[in-house]
N, C-alpha and C. Protein backbone atom coordinates (compact mmCIF):
# COMPACT_ATOMS: atom_id res chain seq x y z
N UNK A 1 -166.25 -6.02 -74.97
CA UNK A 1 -166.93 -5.63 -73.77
C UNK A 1 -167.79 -4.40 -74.08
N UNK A 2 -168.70 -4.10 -73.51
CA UNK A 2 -169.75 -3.21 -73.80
C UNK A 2 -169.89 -2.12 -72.47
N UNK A 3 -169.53 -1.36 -72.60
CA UNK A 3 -169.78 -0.32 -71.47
C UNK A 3 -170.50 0.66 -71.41
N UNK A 4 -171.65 0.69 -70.64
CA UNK A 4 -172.82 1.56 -70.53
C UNK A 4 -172.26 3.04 -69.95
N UNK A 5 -172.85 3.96 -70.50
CA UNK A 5 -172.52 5.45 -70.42
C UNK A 5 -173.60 6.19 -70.70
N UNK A 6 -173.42 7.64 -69.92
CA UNK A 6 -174.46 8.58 -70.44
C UNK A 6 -174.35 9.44 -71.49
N UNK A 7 -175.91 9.68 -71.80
CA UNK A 7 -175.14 10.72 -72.94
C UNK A 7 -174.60 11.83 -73.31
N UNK A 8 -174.66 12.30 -71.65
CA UNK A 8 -174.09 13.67 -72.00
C UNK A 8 -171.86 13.27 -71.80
N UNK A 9 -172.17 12.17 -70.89
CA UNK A 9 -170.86 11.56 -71.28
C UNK A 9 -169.95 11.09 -72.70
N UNK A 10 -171.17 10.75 -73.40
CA UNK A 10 -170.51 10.58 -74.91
C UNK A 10 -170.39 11.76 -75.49
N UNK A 11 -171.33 12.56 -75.15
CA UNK A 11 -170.88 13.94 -75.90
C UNK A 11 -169.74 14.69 -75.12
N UNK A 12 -169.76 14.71 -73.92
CA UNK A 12 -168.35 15.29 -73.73
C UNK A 12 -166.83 14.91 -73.53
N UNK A 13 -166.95 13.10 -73.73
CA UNK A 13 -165.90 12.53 -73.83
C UNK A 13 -165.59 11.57 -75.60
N UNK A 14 -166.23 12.65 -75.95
CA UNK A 14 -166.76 11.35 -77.68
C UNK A 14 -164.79 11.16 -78.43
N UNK A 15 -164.00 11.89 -78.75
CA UNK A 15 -162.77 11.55 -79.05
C UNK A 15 -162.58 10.49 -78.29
N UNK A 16 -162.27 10.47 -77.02
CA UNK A 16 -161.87 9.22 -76.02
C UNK A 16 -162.78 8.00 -76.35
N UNK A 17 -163.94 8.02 -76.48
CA UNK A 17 -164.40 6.80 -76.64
C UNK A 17 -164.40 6.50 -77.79
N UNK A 18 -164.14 7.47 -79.17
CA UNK A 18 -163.83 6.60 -80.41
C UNK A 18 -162.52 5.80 -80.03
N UNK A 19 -161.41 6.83 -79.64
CA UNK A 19 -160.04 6.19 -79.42
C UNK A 19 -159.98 4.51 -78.78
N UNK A 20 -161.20 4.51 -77.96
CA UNK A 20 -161.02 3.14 -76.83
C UNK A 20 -161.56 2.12 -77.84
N UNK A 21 -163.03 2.63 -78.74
CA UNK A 21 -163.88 1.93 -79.45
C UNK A 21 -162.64 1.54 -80.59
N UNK A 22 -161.87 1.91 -81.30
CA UNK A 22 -161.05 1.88 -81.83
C UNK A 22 -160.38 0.75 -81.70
N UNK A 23 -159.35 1.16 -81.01
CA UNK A 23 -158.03 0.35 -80.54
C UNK A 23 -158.25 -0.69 -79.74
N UNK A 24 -159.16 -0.45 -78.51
CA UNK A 24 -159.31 -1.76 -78.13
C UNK A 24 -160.84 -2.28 -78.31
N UNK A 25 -161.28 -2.42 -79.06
CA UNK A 25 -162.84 -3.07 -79.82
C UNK A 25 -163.97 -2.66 -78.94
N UNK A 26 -163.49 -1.57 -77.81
CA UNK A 26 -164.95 -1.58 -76.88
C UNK A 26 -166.05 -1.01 -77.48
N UNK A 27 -167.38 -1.24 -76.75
CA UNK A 27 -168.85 -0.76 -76.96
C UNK A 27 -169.28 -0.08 -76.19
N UNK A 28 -169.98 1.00 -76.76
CA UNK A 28 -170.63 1.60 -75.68
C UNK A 28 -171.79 1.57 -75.98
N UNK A 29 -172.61 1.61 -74.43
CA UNK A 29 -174.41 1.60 -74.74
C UNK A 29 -174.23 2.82 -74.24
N UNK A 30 -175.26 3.98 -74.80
CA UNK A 30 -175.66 5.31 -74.84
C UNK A 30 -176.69 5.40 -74.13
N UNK A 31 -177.32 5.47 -73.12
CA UNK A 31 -178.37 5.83 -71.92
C UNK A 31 -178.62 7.36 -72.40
N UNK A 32 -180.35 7.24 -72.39
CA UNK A 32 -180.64 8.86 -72.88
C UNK A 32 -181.82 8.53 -71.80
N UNK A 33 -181.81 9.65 -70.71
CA UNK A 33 -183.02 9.65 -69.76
C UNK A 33 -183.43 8.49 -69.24
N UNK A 34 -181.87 7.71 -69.10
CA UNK A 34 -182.14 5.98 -68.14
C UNK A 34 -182.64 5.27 -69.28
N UNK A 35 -182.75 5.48 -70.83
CA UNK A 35 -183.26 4.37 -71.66
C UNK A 35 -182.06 4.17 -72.85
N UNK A 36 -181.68 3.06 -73.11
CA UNK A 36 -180.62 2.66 -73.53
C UNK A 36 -180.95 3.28 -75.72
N UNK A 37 -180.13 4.29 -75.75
CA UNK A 37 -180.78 4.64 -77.13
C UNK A 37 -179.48 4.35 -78.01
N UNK A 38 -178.19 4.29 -78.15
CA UNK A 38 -177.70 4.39 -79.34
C UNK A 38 -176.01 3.06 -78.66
N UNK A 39 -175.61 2.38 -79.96
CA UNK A 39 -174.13 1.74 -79.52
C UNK A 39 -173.53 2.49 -80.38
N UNK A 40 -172.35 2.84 -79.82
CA UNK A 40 -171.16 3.32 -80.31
C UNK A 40 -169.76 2.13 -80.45
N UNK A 41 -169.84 1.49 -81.42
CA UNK A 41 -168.41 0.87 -81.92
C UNK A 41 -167.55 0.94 -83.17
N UNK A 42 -166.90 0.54 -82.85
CA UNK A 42 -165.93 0.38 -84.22
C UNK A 42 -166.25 -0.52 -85.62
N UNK A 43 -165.84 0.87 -86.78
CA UNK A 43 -166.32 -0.07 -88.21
C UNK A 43 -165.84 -1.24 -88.19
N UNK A 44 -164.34 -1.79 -87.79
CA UNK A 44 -163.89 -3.16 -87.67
C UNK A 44 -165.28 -4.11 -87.18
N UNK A 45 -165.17 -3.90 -85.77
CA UNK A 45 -166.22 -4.30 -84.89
C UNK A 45 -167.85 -4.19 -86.21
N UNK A 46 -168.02 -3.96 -86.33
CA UNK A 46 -169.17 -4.08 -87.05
C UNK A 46 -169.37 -4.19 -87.92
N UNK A 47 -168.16 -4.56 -89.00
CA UNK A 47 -168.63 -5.22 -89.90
C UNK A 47 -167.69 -6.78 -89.45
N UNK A 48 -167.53 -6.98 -88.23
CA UNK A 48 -166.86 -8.14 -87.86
C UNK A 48 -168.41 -9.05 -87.83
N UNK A 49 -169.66 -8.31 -86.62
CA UNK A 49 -170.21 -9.31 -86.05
C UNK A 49 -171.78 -8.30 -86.61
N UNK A 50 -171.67 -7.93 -87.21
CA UNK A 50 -173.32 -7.01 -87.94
C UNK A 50 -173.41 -8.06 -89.10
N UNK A 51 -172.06 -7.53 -90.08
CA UNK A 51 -172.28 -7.18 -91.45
C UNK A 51 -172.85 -8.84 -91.64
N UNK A 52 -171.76 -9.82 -91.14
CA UNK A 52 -172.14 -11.13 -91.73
C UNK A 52 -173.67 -11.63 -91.33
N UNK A 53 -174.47 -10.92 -91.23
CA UNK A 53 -176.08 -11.33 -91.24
C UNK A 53 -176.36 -10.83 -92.00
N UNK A 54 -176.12 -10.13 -93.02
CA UNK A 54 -176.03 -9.41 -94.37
C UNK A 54 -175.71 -10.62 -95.29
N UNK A 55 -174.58 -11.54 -95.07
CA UNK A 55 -173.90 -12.55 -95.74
C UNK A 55 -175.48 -13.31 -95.94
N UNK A 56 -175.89 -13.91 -94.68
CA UNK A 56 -176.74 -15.00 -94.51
C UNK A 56 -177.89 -14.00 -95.10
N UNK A 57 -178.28 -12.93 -95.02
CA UNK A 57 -179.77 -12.62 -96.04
C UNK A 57 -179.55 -12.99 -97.16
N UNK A 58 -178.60 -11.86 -97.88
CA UNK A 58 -178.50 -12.71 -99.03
C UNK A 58 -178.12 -14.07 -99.78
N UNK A 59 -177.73 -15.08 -99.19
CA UNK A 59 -177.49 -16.75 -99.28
C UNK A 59 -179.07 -16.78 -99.18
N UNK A 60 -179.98 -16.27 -98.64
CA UNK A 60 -181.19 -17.02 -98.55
C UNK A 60 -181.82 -16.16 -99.70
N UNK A 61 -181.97 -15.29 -100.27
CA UNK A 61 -182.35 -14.36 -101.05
C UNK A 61 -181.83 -14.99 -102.69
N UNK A 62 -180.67 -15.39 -102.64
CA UNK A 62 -180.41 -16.29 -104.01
C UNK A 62 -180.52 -17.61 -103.54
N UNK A 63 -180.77 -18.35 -102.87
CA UNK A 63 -181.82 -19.51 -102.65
C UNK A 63 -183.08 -19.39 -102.98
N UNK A 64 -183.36 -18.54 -102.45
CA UNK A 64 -184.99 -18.21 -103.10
C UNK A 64 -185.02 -18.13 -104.41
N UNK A 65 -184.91 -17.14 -105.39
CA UNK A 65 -184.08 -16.78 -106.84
C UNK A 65 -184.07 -18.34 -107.28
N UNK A 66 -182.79 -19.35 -106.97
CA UNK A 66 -182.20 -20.35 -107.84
C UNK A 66 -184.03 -21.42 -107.91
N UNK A 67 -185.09 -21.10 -106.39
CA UNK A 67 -185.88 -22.13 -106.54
C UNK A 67 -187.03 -21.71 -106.67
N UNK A 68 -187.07 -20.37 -106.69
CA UNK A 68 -188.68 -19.66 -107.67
C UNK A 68 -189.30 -19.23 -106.34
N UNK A 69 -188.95 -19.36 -105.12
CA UNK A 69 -189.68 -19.08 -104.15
C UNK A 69 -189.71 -17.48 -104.26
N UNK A 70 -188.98 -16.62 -104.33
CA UNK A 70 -188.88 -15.19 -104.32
C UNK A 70 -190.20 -14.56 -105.49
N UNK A 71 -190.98 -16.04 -106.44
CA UNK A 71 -192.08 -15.27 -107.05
C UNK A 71 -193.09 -16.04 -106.27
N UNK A 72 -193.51 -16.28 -105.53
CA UNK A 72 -194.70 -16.44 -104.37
C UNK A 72 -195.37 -15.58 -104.19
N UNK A 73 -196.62 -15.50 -104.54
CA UNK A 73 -197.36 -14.73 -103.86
C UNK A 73 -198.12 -14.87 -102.17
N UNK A 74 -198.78 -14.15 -101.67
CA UNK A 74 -199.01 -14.24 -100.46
C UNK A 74 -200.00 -15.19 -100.07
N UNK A 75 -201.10 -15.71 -100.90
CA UNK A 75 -201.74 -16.78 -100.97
C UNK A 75 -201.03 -17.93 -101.19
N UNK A 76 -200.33 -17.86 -102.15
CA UNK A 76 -199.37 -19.05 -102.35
C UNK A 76 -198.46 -20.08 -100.94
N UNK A 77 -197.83 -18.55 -100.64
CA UNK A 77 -196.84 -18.40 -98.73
C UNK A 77 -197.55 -19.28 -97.56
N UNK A 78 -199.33 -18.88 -98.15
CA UNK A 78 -199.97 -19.09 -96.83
C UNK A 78 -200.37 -20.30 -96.95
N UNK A 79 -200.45 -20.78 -98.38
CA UNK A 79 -200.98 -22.00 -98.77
C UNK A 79 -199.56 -23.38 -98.48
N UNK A 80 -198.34 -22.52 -98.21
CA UNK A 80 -197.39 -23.70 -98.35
C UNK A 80 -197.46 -23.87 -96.91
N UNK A 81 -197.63 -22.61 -95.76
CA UNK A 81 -197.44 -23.09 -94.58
C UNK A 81 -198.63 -23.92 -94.21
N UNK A 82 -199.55 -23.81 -94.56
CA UNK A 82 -200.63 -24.58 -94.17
C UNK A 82 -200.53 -25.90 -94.46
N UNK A 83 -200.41 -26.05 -95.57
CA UNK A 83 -199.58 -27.18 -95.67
C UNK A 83 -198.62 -27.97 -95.01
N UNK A 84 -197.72 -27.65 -94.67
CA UNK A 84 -196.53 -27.74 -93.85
C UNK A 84 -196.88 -28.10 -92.38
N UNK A 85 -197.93 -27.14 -92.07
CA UNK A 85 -198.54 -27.73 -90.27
C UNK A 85 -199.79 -29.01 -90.43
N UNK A 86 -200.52 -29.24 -91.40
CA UNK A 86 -200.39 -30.14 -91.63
C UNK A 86 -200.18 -31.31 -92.01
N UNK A 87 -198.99 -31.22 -92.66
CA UNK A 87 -198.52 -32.73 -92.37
C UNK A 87 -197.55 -32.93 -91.43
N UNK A 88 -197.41 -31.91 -90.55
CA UNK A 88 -196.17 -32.07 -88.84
C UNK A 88 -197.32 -32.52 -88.51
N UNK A 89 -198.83 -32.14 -88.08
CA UNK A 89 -199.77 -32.51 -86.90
C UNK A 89 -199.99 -33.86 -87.76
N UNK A 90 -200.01 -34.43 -88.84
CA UNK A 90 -200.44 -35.43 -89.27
C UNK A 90 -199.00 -36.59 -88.86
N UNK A 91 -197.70 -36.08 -88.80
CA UNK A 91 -196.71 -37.32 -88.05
C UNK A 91 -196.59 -37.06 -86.66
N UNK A 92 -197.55 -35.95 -86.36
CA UNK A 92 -197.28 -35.96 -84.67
C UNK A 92 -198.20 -37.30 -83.91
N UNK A 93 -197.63 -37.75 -82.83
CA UNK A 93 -198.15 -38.64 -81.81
C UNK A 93 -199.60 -38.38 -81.46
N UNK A 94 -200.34 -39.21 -81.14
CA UNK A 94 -201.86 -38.70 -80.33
C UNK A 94 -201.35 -38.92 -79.26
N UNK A 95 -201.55 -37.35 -78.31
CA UNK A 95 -201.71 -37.62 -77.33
C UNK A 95 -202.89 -38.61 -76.08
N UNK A 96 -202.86 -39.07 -75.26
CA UNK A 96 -204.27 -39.25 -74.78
C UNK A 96 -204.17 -39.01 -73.08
């Protein structure tokens, strides 16, 4: 659960909300002048539901590596997508 707070509330209750962020996995959103600036949770908590998008960069990062894509240059990039849209518009339907 994620519980919105101010910030002069995190600063004067910050022990208590590690303790809560802690023990029972809560979040806090940090409101600075009504604009939502910082979350406060637990390392558990974040490397529960952060870190593993870290997992999936790198799976795609040695995918790239095992198939040469990671030496592409930017002409190359632009030349594959172009490619790529056309031959989708070339199996797409005519509309009429």
């Amino acid at each position: 659960m994620t519980l919105k707070i101010s910030a002069l509330t995190a600063r004067t209750q910050f022990g208590q909300i590690m303790e809560r962020a802690i023990d029972r996995q809560e979040r806090f959103l940090v409101d600075r002048r009504g604009q939502p600036a910082v979350i406060i949770m637990s390392v558990d908590d974040y490397l529960r539901t952060i870190a593993p998008e870290d997992k999936a960069l790198k799976a795609s990062r040695a995918q790239a590596q095992r198939t040469g894509l990671d030496k592409l240059a930017i002409k190359e990039i632009d030349s594959e997508i172009a490619a790529y849209r056309r031959g989708k518009r070339a199996k797409a339907p005519v509309r009429r």
